[in-house]
N, C-alpha and C. Protein backbone atom coordinates (compact mmCIF):
# COMPACT_ATOMS: atom_id res chain seq x y z
N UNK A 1 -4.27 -4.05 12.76
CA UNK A 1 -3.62 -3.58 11.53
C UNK A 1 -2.86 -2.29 11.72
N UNK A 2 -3.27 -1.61 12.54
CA UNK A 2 -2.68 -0.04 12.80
C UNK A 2 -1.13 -0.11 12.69
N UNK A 3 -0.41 -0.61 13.14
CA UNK A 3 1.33 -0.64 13.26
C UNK A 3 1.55 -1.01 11.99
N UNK A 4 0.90 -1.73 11.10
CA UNK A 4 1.34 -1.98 9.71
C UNK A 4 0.59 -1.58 8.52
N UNK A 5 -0.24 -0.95 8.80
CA UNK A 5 -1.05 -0.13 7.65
C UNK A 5 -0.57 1.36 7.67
N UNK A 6 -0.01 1.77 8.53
CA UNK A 6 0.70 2.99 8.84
C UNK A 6 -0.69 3.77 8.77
N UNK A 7 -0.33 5.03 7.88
CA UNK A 7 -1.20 6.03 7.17
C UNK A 7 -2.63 5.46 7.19
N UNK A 8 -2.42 4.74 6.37
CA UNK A 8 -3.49 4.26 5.81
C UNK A 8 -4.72 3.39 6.79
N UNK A 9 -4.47 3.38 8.28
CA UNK A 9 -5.35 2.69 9.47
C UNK A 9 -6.58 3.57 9.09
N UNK A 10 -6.88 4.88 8.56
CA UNK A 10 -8.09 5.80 8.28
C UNK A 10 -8.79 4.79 7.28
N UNK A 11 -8.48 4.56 6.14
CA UNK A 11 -8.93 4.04 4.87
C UNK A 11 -9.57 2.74 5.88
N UNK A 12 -8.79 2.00 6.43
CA UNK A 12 -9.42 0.46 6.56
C UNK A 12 -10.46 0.90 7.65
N UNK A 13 -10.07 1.76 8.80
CA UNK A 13 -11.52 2.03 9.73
C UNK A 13 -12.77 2.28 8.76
N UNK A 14 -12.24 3.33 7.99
CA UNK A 14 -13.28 3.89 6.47
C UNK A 14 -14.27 2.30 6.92
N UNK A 15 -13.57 1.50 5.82
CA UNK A 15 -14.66 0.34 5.42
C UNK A 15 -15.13 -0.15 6.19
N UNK A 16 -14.47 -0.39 7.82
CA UNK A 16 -14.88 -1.41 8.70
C UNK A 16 -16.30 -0.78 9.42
N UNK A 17 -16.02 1.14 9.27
CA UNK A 17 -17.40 1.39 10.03
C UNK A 17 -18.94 1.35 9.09
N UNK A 18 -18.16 1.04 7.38
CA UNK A 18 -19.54 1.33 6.29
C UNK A 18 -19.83 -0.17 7.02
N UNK A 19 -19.51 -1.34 7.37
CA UNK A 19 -20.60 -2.81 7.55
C UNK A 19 -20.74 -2.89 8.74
N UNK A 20 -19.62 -2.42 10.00
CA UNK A 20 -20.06 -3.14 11.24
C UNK A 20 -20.53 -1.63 12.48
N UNK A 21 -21.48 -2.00 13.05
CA UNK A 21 -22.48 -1.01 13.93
C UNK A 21 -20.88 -0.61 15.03
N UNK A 22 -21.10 0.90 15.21
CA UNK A 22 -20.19 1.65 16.19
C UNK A 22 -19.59 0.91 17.45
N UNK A 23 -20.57 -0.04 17.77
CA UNK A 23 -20.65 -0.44 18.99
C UNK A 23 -20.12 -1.66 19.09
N UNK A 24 -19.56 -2.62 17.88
CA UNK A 24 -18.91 -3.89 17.75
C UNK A 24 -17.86 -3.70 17.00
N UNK A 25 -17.07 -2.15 16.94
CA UNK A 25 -15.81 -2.12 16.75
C UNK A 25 -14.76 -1.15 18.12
N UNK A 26 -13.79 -2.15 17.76
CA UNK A 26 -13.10 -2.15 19.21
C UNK A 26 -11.28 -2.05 18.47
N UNK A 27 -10.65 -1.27 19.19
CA UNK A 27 -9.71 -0.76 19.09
C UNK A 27 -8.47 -1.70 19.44
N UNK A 28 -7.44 -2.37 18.93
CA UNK A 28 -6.59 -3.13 18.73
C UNK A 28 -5.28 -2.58 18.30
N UNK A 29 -4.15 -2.62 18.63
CA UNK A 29 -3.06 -2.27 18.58
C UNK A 29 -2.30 -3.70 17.45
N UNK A 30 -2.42 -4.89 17.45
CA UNK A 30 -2.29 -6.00 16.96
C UNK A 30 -0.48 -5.69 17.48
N UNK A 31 0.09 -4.73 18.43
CA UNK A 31 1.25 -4.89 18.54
C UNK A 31 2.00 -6.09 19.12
N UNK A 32 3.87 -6.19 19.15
CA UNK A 32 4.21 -7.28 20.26
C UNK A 32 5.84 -6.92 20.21
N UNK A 33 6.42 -7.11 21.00
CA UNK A 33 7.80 -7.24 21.29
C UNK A 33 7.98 -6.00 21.67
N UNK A 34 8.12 -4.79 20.60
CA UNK A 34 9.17 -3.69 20.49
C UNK A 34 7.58 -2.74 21.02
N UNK A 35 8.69 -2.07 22.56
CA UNK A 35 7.58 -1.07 23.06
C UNK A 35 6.73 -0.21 21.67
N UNK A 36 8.21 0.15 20.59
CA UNK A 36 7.61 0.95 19.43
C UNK A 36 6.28 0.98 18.97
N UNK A 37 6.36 -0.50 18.96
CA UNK A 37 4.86 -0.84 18.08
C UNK A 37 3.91 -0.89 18.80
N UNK A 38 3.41 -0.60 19.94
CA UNK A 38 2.52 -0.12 21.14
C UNK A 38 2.11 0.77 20.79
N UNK A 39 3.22 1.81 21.17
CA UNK A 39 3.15 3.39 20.87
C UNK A 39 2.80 3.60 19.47
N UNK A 40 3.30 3.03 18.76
CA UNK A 40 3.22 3.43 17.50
C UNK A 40 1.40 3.11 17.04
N UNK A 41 1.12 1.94 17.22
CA UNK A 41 -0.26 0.94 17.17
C UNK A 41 -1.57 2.26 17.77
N UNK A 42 -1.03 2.44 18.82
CA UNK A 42 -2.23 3.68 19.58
C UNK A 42 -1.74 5.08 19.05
N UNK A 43 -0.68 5.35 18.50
CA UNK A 43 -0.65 7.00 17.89
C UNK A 43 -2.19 6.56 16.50
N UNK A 44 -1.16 5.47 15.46
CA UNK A 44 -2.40 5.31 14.29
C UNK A 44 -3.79 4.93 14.91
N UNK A 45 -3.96 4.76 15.63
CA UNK A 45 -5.51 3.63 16.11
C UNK A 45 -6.06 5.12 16.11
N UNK A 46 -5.29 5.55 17.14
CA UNK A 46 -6.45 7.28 17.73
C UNK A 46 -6.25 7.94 16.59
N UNK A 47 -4.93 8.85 15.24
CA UNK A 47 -5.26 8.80 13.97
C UNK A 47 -6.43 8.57 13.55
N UNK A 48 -6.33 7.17 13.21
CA UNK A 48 -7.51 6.66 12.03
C UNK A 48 -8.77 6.82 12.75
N UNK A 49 -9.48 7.17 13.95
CA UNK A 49 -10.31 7.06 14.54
C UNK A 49 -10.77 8.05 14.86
N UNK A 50 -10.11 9.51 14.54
CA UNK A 50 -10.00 10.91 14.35
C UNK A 50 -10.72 11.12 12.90
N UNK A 51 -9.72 10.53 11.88
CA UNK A 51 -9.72 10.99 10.83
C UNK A 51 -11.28 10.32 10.34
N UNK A 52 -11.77 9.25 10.68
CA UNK A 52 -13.03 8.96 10.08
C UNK A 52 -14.11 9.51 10.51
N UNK A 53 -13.85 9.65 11.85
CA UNK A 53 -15.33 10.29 12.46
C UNK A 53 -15.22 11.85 12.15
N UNK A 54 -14.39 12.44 12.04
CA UNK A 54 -14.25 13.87 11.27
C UNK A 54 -14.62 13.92 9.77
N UNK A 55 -14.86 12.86 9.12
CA UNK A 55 -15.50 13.09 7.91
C UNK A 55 -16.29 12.36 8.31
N UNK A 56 -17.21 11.75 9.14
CA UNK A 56 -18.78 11.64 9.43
C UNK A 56 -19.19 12.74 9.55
N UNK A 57 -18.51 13.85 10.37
CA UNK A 57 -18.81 14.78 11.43
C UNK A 57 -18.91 15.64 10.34
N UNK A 58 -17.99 16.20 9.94
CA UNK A 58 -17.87 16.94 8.09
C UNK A 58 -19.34 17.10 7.14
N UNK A 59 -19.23 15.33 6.68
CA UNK A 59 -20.74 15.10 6.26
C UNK A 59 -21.95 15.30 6.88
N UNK A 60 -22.07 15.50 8.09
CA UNK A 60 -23.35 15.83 9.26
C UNK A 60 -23.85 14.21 8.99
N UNK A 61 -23.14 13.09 8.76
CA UNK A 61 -23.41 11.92 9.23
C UNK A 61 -23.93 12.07 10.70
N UNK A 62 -22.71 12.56 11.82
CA UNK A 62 -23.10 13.05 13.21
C UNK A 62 -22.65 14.10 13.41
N UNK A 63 -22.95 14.65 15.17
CA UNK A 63 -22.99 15.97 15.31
C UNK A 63 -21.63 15.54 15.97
N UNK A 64 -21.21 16.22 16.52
CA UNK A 64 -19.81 16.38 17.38
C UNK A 64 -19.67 15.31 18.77
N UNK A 65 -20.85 15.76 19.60
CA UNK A 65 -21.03 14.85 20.82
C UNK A 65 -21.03 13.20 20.24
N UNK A 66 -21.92 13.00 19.13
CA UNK A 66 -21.87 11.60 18.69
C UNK A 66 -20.59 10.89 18.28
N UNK A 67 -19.42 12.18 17.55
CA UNK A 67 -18.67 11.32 17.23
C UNK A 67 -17.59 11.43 18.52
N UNK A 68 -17.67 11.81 19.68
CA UNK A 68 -17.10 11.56 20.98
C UNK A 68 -17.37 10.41 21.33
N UNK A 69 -18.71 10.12 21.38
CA UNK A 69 -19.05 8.94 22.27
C UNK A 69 -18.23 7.99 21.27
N UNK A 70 -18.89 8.01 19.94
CA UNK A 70 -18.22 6.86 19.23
C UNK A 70 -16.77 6.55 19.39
N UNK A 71 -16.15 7.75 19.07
CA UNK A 71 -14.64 7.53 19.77
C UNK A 71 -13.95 6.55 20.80
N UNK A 72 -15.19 7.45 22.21
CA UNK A 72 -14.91 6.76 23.23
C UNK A 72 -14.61 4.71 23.22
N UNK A 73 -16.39 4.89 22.69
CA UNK A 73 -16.52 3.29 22.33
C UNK A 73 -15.16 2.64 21.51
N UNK A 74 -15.52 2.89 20.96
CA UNK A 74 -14.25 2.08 19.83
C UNK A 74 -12.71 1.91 20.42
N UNK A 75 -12.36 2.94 20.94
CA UNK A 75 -10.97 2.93 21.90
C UNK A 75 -10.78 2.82 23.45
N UNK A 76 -12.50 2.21 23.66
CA UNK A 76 -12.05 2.07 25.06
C UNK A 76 -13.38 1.14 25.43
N UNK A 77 -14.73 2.03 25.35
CA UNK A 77 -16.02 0.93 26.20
C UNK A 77 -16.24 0.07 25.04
N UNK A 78 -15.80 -0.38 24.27
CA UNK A 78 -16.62 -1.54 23.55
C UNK A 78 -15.64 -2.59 23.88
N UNK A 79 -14.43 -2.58 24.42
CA UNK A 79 -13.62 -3.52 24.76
C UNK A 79 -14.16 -4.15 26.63
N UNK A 80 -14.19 -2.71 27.36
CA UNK A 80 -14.90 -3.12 28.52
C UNK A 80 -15.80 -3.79 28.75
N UNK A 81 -16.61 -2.91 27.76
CA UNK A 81 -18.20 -4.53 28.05
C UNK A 81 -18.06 -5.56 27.36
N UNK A 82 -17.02 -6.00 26.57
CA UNK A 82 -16.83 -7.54 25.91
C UNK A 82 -16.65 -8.22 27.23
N UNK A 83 -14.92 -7.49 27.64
CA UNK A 83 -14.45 -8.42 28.87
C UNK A 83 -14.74 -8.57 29.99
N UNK A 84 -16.09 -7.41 30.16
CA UNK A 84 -16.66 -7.31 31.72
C UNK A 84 -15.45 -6.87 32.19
N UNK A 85 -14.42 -5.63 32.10
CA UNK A 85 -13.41 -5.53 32.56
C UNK A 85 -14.56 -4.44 34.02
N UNK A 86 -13.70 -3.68 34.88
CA UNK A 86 -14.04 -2.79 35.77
C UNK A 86 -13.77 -1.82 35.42
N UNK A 87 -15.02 -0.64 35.62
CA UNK A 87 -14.86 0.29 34.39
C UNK A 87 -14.17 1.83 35.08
């Protein structure tokens, strides 16, 4: 959704992290054709993925280190250990 929700990729992470566990959300660009929407797909992805865990982090939902790792996961190891990629 990121390339076409613009702004708003924060709001939809919002809901997706209130039902699904840190660790079974995984970072998607949904881009294709125009390099733009690559670039554009990973500026909002890392955005919205900033902006939510900074109001976890805000709320003392987590501490700082937690919302790193989570970060990490979501934009990078939760895709690795799906595909068994090499890490």
């Amino acid at each position: 959704t990121c390339p076409f929700v613009s702004y708003g990729v924060a709001d939809v992470l919002w809901e997706v992290l209130q039902i699904a566990p840190f660790g079974k959300v995984m970072y998607g660009s949904d881009a294709f054709h125009l390099p733009e929407l690559y670039w554009l797909g990973a500026a909002l992805g890392r955005y919205g993925v900033q902006d939510v865990l900074s109001r976890l982090i805000a709320a003392r939902f987590l501490d700082q280190v937690e919302g790193q790792q989570i970060a990490r996961s979501i934009l990078r190891d939760n895709a690795v250990a799906l595909y068994e990629l090499a890490a």
